[in-house]
Protein backbone atom coordinates (compact mmCIF):
# COMPACT_ATOMS: atom_id res chain seq x y z
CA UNK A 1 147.38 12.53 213.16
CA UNK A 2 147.40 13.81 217.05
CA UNK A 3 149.87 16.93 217.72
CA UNK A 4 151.14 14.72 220.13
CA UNK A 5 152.61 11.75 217.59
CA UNK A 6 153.99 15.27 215.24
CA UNK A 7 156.46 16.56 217.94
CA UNK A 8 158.17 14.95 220.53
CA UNK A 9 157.49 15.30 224.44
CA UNK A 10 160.24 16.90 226.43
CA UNK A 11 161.20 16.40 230.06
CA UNK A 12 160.42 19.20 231.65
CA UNK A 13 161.66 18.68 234.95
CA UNK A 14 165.28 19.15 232.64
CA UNK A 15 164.95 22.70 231.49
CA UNK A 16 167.49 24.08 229.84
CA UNK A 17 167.92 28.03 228.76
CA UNK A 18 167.14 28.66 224.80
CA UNK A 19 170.45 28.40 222.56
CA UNK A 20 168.53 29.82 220.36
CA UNK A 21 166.77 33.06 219.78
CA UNK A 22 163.03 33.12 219.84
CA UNK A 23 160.43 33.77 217.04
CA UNK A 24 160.25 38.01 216.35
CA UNK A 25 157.26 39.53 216.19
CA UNK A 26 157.27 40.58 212.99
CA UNK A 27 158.90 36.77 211.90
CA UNK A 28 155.53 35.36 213.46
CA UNK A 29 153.09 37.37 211.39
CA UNK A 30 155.06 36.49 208.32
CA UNK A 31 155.19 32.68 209.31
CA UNK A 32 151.48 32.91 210.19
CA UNK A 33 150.38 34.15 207.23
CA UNK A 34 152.36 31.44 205.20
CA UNK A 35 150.92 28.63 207.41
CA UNK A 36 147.28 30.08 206.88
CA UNK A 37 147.64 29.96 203.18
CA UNK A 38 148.76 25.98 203.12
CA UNK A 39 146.28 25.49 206.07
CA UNK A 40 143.44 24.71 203.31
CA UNK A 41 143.06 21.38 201.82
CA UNK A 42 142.54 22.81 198.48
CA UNK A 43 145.53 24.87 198.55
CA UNK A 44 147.64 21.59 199.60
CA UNK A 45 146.50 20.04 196.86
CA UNK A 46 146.90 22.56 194.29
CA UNK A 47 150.75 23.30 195.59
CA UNK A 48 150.67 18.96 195.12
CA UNK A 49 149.56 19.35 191.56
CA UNK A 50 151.58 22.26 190.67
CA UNK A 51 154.47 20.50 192.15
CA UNK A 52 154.29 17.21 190.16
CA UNK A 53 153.42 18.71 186.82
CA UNK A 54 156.50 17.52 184.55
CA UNK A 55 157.31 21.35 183.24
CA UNK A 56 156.65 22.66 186.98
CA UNK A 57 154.47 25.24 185.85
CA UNK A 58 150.27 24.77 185.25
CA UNK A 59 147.91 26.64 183.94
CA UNK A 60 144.77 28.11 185.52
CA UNK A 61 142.89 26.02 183.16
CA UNK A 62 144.39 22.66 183.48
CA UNK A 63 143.66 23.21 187.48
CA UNK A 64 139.63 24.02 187.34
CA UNK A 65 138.50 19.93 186.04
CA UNK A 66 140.97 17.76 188.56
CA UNK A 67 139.71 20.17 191.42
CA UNK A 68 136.12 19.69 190.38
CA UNK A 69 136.29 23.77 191.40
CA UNK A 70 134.94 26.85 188.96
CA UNK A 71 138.35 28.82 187.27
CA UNK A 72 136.90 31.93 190.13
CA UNK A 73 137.80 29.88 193.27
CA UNK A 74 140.53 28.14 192.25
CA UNK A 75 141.97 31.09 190.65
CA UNK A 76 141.45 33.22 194.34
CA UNK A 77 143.33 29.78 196.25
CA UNK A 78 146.29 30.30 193.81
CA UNK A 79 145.79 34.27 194.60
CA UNK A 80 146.35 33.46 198.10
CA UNK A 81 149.69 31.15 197.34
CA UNK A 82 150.58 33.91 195.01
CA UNK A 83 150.72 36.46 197.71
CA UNK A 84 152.07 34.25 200.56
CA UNK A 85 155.14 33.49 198.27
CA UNK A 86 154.66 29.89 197.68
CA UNK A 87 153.57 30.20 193.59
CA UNK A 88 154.54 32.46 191.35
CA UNK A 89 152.29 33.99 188.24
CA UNK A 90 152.93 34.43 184.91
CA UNK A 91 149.98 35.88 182.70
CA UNK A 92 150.12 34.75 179.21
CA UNK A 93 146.78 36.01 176.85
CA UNK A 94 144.47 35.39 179.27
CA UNK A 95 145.69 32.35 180.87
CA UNK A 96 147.97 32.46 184.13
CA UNK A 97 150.46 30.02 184.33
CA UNK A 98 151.87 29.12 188.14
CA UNK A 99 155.10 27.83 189.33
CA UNK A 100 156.68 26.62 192.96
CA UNK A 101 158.68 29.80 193.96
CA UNK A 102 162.33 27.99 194.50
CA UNK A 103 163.20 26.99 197.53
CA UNK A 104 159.68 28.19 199.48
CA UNK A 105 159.08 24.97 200.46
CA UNK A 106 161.86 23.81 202.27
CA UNK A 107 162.28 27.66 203.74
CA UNK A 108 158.91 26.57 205.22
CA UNK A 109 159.95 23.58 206.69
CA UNK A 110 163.35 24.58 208.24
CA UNK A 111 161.30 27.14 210.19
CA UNK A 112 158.23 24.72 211.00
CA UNK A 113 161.27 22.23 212.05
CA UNK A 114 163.18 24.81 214.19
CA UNK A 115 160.55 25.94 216.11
């Protein structure tokens, strides 16, 4: 879908002053680095699956067949949603088990939303 049918076109001949504070520096990186870790279909889709297993938490190995992926590269996407705060890990044996960190997801859209 166009950028252009996502957010809606202003008027700019009516300008108005910002009521609210811009994006900090610092803020950006963060939000950047969260946007480049969803900004891969295969990480969409494994934040989809993780999100609509019944117990909310998946293993590594129940992840590697529906992805038609090796346990190596799916293992590195989750690594990535790991460290960008989306999932969290929790290592059982030698399995990995991942969850939705609380609340991540609509964090993510309030800011994508306020911008």
């Amino acid at each position: 879908m166009p950028l252009a049918q996502l957010l809606p076109l202003t008027d700019v001949s009516a300008c108005q002053p910002a009521t609210t504070p811009a994006l900090s520096a610092e803020s950006a990186v963060d939000l950047a680095r969260i946007f480049k870790a969803v900004a891969d279909p295969t990480r969409l889709r494994l934040i989809s699956m993780v999100a609509a297993h019944e117990q909310a938490e998946v293993c590594v190995c129940d992840l590697t067949a529906p992805l038609d992926l090796g346990q190596p590269t799916v293992s590195h996407h989750l690594k990535i949603l790991v460290e960008a705060g989306i999932l969290s890990r929790d290592k059982r044996g030698i399995w990995a088990y991942y969850k939705l960190v609380p609340g991540t997801l609509d964090s993510l859209a309030h800011q994508l939303l306020s911008l």
